[in-house]
C-alpha atoms as a PDB file:
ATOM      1  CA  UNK A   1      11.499  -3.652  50.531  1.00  0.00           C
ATOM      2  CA  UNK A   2      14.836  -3.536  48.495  1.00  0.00           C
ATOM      3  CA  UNK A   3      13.570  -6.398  46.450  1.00  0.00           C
ATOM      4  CA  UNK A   4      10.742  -5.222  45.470  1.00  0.00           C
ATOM      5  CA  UNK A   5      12.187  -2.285  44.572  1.00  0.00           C
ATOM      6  CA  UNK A   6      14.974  -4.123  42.872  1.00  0.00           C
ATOM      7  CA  UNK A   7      11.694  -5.986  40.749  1.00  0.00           C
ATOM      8  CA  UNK A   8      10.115  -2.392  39.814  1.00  0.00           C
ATOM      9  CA  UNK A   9      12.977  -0.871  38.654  1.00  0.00           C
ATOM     10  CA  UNK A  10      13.912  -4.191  36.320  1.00  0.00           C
ATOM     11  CA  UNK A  11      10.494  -4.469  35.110  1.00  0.00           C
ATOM     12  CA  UNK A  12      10.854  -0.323  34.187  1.00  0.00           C
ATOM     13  CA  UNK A  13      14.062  -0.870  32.792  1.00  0.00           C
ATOM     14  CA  UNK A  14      12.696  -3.961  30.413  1.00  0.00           C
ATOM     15  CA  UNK A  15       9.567  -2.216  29.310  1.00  0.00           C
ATOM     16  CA  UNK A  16      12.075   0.836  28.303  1.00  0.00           C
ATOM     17  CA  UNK A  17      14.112  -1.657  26.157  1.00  0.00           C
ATOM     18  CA  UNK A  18      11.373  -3.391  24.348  1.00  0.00           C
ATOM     19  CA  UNK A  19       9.672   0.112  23.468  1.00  0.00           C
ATOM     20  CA  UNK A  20      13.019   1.384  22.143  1.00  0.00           C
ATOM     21  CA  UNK A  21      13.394  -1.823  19.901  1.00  0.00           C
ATOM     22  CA  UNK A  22      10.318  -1.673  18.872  1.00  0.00           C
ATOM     23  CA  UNK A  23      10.923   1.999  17.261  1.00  0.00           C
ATOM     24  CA  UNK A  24      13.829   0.691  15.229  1.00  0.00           C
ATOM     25  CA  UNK A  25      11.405  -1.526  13.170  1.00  0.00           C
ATOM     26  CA  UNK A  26      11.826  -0.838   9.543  1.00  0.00           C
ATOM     27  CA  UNK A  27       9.227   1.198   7.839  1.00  0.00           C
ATOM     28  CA  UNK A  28       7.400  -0.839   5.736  1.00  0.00           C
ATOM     29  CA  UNK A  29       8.546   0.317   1.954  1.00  0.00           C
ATOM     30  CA  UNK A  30       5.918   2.054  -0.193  1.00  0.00           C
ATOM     31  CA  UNK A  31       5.418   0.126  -3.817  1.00  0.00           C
ATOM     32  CA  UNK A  32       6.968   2.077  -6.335  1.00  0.00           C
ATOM     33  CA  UNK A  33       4.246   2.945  -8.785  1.00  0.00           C
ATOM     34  CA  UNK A  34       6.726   2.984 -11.626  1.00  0.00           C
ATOM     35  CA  UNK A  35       7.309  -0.591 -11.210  1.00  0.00           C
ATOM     36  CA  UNK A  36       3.942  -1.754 -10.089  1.00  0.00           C
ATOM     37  CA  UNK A  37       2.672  -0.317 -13.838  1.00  0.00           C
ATOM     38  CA  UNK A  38       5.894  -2.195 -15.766  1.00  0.00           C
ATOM     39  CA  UNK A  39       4.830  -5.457 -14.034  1.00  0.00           C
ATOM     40  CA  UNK A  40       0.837  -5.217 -14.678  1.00  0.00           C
ATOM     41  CA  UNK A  41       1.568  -3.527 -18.386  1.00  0.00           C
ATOM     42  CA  UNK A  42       1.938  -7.135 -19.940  1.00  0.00           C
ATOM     43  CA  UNK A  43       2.360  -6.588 -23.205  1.00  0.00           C
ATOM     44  CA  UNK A  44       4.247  -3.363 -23.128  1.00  0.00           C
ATOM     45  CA  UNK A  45       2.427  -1.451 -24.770  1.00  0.00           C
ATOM     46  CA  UNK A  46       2.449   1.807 -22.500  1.00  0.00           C
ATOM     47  CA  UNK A  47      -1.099   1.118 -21.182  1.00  0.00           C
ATOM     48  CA  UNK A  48      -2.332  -1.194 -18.819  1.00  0.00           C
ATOM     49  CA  UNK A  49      -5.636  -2.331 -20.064  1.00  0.00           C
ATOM     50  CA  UNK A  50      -8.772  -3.927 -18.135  1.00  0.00           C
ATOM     51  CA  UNK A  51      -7.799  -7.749 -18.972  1.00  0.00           C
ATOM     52  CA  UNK A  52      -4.153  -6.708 -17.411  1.00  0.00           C
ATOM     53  CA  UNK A  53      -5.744  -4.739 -14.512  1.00  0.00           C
ATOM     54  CA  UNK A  54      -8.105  -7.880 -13.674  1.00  0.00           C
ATOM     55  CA  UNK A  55      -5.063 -10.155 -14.079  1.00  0.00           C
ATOM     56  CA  UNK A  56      -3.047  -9.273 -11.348  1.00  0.00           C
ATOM     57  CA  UNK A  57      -3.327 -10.851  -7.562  1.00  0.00           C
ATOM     58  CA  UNK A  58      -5.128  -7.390  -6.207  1.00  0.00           C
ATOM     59  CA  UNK A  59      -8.401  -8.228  -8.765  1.00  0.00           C
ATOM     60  CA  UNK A  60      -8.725 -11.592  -7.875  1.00  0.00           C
ATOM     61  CA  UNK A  61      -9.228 -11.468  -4.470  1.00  0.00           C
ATOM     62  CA  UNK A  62     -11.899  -8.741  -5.233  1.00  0.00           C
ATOM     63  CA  UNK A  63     -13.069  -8.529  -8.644  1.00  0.00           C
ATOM     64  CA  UNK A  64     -16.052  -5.506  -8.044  1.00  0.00           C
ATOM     65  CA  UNK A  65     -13.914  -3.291  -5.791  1.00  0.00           C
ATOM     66  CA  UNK A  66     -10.815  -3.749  -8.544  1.00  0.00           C
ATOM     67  CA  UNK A  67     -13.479  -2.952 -11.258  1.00  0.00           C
ATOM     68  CA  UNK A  68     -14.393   0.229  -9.250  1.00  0.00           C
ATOM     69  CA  UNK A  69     -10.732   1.165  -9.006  1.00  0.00           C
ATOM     70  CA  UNK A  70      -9.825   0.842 -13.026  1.00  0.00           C
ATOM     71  CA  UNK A  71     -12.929   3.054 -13.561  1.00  0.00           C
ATOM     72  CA  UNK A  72     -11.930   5.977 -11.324  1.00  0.00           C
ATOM     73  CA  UNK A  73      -8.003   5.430 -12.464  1.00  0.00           C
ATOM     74  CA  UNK A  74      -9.188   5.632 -16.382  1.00  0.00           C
ATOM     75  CA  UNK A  75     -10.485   9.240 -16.483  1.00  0.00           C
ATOM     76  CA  UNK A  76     -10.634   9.351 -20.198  1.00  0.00           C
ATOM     77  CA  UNK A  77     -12.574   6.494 -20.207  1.00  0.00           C
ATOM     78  CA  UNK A  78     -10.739   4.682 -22.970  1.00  0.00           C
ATOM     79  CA  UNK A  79     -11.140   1.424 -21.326  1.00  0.00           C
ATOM     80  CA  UNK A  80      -7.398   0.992 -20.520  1.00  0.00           C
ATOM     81  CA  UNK A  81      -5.278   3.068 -17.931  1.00  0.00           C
ATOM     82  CA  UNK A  82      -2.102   5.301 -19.043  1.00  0.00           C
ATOM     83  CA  UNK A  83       1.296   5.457 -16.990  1.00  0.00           C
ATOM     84  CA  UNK A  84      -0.437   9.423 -15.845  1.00  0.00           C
ATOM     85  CA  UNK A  85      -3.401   7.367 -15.149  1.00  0.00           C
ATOM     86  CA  UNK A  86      -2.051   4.828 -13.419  1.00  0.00           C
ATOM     87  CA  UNK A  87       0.066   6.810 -10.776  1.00  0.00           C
ATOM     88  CA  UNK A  88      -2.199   9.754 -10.244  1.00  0.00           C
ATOM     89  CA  UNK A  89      -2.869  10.336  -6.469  1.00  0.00           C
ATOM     90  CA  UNK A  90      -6.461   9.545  -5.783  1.00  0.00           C
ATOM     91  CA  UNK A  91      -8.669  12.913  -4.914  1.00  0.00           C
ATOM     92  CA  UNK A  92      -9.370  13.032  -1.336  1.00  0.00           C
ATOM     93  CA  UNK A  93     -12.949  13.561  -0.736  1.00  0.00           C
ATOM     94  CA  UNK A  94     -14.815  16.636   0.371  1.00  0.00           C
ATOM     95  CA  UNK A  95     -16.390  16.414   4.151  1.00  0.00           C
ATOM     96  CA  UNK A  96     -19.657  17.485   4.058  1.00  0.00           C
END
């Protein structure tokens, strides 16, 4: 009896570590938006346009679903994306 006791309360006290290491696990770091614009804005021009929007890693892997992105970024619909532009929080959609 004492040593299965002995094997409960060391399998308790284990599972207790592990799910106390687990919530010291870094928080994965948000890209700052700042920087993600300097790095696609190529030329430095201020603007990131469609050729430097389809250029980075993000488009290649999906070209229609990055094309759908730069159009609802680009609200003026000048074809190339402002800094504004660029790091405006997306609007959440309405439930119906």
């Amino acid at each position: 009896m004492k040593a299965i006791t002995t094997i409960l309360s060391v399998l308790a006290l284990t599972s207790f570590t592990l799910n106390a290491a687990e919530g010291d696990a870094p928080a994965k770091k948000k890209a700052d938006p700042a920087k993600a614009f300097a790095k696609l804005d190529t030329n430095s021009d201020g603007s990131v346009s469609k050729e430097e929007w389809a250029a980075s890693p993000q488009a290649k892997k999906d070209a229609a679903k990055a094309d759908k992105m730069f159009a609802g970024k680009d609200k003026d619909k000048d074809g190339k994306l402002s800094k504004e532009e660029f790091t405006a929080a997306p609007k959440k959609k309405k439930a119906e």
